[in-house]
N, C-alpha and C. Protein backbone atom coordinates (compact mmCIF):
# COMPACT_ATOMS: atom_id res chain seq x y z
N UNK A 1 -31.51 -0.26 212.14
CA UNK A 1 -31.77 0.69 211.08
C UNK A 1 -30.80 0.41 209.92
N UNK A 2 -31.35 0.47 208.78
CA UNK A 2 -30.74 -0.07 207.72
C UNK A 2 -29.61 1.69 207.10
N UNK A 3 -28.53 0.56 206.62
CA UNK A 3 -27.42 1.71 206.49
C UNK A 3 -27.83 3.05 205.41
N UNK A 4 -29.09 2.61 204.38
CA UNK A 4 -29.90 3.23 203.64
C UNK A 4 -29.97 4.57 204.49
N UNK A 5 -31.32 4.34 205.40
CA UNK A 5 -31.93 5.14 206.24
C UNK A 5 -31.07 5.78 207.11
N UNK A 6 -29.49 5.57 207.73
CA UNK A 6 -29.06 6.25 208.19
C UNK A 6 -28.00 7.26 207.10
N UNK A 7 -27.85 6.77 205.95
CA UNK A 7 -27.06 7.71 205.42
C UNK A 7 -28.35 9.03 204.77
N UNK A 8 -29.39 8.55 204.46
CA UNK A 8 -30.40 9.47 204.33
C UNK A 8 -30.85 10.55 205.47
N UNK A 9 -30.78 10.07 206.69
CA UNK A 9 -30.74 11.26 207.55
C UNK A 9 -29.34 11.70 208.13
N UNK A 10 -28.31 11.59 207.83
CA UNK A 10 -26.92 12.27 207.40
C UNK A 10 -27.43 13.11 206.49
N UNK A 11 -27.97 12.71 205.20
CA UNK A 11 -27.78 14.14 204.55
C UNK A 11 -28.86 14.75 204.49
N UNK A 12 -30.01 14.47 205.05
CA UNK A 12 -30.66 15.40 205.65
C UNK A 12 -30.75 16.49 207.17
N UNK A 13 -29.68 15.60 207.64
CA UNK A 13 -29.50 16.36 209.28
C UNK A 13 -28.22 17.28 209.42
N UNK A 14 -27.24 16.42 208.49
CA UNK A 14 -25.98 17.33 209.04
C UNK A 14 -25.90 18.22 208.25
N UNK A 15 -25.16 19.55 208.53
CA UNK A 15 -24.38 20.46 208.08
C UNK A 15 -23.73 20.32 206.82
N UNK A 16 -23.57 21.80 206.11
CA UNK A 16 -23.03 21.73 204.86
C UNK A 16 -21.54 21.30 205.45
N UNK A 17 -20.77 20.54 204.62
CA UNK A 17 -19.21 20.42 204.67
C UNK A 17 -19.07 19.74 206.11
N UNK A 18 -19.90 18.54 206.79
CA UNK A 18 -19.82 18.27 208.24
C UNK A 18 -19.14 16.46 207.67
N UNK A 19 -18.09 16.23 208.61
CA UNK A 19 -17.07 15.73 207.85
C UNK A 19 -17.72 14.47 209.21
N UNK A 20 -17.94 13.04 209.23
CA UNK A 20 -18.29 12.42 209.89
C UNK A 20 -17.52 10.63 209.84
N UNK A 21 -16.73 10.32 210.70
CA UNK A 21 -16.01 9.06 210.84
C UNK A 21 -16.91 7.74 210.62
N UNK A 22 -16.34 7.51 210.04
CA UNK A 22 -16.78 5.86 210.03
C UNK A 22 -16.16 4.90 210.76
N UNK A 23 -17.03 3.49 210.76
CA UNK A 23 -15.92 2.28 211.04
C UNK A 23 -14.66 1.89 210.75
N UNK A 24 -14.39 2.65 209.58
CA UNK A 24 -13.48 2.05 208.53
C UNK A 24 -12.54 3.30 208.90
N UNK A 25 -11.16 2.77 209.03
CA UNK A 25 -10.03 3.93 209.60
C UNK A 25 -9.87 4.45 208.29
N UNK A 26 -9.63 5.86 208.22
CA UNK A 26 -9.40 6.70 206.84
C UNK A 26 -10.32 6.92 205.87
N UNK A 27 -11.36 6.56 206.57
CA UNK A 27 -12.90 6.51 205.63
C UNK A 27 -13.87 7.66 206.95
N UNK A 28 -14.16 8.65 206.12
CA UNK A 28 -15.25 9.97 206.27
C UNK A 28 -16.54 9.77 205.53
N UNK A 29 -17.66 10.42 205.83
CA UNK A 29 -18.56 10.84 205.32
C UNK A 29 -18.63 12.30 205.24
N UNK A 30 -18.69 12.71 203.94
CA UNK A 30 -18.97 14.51 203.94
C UNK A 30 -19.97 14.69 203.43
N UNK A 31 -20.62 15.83 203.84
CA UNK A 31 -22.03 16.51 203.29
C UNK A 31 -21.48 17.52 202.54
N UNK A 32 -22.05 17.39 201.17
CA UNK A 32 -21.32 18.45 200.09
C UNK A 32 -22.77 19.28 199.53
N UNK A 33 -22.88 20.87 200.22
CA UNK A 33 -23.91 21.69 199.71
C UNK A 33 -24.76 21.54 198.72
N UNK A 34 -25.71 21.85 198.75
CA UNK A 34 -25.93 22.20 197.03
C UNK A 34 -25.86 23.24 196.80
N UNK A 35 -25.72 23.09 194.87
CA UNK A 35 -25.44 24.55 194.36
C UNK A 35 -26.73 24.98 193.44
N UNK A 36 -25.94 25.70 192.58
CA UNK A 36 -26.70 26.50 191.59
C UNK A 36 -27.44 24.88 190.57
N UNK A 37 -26.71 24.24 190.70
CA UNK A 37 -26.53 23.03 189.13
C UNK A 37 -26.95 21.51 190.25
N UNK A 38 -26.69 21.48 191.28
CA UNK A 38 -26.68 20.12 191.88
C UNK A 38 -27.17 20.63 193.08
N UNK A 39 -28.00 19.15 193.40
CA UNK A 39 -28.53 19.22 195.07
C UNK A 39 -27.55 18.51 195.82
N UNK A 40 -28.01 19.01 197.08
CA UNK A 40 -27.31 18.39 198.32
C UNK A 40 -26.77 16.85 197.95
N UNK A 41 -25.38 16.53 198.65
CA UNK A 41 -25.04 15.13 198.05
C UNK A 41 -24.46 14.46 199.20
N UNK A 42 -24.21 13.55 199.18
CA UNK A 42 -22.86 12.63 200.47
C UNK A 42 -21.79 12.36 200.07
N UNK A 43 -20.61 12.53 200.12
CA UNK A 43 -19.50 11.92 199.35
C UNK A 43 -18.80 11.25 199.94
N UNK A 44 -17.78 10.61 199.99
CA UNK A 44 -16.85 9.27 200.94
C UNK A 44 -15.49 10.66 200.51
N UNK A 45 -14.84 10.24 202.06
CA UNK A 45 -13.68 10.98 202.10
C UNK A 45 -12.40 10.15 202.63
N UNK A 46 -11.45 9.72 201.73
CA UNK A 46 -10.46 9.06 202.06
C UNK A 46 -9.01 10.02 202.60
N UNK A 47 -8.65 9.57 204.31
CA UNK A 47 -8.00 10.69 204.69
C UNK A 47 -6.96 9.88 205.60
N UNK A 48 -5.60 9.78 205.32
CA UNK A 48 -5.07 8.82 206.18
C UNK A 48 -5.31 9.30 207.47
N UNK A 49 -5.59 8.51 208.66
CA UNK A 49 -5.75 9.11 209.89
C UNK A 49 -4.37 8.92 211.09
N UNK A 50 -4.18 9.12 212.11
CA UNK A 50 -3.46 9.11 213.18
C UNK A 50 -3.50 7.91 213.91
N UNK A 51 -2.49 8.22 214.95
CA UNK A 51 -3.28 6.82 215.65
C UNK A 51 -4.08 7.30 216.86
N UNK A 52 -4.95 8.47 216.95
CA UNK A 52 -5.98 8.38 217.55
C UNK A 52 -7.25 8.88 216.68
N UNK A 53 -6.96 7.91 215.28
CA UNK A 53 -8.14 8.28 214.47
C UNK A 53 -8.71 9.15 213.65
N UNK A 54 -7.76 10.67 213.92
CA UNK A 54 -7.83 11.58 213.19
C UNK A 54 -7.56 11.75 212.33
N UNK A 55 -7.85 12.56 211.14
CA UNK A 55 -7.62 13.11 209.57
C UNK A 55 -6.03 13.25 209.91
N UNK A 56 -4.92 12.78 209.09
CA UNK A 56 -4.22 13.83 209.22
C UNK A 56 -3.96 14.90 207.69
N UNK A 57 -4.76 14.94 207.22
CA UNK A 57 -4.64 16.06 206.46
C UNK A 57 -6.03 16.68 206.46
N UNK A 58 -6.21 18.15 205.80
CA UNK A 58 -7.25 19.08 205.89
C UNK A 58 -8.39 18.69 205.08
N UNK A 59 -7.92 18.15 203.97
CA UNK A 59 -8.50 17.51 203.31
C UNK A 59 -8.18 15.86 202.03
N UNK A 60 -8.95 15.18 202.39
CA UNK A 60 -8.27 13.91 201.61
C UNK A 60 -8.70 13.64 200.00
N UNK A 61 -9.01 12.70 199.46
CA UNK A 61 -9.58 12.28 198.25
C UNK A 61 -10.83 12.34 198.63
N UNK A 62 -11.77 13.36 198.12
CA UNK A 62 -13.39 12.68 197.43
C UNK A 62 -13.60 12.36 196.60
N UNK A 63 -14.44 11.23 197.16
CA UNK A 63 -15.03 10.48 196.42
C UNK A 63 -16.54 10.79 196.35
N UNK A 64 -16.88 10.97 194.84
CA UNK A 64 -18.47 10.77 194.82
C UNK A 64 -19.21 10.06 194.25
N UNK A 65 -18.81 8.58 193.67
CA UNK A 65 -19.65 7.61 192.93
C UNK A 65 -18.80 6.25 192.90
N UNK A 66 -19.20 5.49 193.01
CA UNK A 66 -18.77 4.20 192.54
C UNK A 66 -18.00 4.09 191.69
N UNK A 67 -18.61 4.54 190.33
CA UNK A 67 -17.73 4.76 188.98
C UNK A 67 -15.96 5.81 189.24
N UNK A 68 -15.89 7.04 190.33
CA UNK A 68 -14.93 7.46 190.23
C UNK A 68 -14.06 6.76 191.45
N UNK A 69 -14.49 5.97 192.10
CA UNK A 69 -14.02 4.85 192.87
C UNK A 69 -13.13 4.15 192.29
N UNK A 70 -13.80 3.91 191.24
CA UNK A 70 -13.08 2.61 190.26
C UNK A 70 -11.70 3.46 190.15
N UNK A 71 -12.02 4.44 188.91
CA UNK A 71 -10.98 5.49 188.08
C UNK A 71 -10.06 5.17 189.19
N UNK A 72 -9.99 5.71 190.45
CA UNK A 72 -9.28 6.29 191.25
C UNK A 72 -8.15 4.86 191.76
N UNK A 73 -9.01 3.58 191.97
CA UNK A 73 -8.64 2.65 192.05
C UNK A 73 -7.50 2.21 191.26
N UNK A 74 -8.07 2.88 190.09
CA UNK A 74 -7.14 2.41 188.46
C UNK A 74 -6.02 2.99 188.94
N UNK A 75 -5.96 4.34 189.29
CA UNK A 75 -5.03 5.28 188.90
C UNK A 75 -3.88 4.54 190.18
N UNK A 76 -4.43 4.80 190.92
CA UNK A 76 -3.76 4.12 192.46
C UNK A 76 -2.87 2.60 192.46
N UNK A 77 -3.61 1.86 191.94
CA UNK A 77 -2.71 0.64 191.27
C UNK A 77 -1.96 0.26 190.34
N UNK A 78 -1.10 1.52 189.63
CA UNK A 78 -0.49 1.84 188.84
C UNK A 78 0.90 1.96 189.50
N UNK A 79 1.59 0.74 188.90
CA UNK A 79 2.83 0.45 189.38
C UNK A 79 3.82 1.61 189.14
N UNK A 80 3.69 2.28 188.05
CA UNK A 80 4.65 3.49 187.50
C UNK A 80 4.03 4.79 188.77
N UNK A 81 2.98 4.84 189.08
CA UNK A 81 3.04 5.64 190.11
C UNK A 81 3.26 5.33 191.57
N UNK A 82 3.31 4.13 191.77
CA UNK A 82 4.17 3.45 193.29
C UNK A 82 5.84 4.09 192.97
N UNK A 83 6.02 3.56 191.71
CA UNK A 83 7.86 3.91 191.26
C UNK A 83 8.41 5.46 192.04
N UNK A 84 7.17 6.22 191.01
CA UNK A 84 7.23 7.53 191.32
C UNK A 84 7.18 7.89 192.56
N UNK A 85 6.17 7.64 193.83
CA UNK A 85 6.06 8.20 195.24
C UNK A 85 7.40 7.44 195.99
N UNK A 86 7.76 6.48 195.36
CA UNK A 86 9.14 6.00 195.94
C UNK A 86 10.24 6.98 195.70
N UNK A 87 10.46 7.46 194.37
CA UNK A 87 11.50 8.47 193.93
C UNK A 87 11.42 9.72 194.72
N UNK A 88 10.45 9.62 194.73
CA UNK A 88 9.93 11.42 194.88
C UNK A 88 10.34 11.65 196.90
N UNK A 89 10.14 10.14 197.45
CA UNK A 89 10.73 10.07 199.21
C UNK A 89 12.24 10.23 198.71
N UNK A 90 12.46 9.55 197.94
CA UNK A 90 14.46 9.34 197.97
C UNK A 90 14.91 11.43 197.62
N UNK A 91 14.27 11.87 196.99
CA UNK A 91 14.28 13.03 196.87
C UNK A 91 13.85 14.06 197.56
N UNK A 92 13.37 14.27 198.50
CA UNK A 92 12.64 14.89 199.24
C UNK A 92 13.31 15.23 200.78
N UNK A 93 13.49 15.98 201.06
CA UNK A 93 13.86 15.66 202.30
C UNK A 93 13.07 14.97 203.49
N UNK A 94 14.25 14.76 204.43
CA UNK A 94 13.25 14.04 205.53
C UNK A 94 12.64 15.11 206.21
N UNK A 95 11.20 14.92 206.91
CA UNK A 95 10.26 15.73 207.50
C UNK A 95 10.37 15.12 208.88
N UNK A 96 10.64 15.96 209.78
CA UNK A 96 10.65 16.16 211.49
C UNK A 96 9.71 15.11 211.63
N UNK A 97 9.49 13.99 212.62
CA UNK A 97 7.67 13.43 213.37
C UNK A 97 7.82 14.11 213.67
N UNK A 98 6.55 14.39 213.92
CA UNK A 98 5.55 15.18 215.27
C UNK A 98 5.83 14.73 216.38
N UNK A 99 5.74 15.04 218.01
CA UNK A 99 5.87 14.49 219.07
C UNK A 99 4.17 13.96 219.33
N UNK A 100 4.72 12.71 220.01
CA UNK A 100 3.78 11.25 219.97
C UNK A 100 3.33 11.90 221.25
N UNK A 101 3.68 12.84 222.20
CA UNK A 101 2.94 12.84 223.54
C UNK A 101 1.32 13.61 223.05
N UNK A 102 1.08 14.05 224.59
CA UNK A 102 -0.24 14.52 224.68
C UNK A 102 -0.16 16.31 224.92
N UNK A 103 -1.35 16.68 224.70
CA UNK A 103 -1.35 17.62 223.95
C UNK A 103 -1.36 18.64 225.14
N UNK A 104 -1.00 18.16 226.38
CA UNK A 104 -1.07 18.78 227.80
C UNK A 104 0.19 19.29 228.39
N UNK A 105 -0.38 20.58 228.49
CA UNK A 105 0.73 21.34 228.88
C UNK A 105 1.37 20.94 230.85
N UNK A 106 2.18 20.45 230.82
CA UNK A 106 2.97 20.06 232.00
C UNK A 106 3.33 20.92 232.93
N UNK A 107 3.22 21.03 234.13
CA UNK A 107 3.80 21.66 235.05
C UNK A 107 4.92 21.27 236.18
């Protein structure tokens, strides 16, 4: 089945806001409602994941077109903002990890 036809019944099958993994680690598919002004849409959701694959945040970058792909691309490869997320760690305090075990309570 061509990737066409399966993203077409994604957004005809799933759920409003139904957030769906891809091949690609940190790459989602979301189903974004329609409204008053726009119909039902698909958008790409960039979300760094875990290492068992999961989002780790609630919500990541959407994306909804090629064209804001690019923008975003632009903005992202902007050496003055690498500078900046570097400054902004040296400033920041350090944040606790999380514990790497499992999520099972021991007896």
């Amino acid at each position: 089945m061509a990737i066409e036809d399966r993203l077409t019944g994604f957004l005809r099958d799933a759920r409003d806001w139904e957030r769906r993994a891809t091949n690609i680690p940190g790459v989602f598919l979301m189903k974004l409602p329609s409204s008053r002004t726009r119909q039902a849409a698909i958008a790409i959701e960039i979300n760094p994941v875990d290492s068992a694959g999961s989002a780790t945040k609630k919500r990541g970058i959407v994306v909804r077109s090629a064209s804001e792909l690019n923008e975003f691309n632009r903005i992202l490869a902007n050496q003055k903002l690498v500078d900046l997320a570097r400054k902004v760690d040296l400033v920041n305090p350090k944040q606790k990890e999380a514990p790497t075990g499992s999520n099972v309570f021991e007896i």
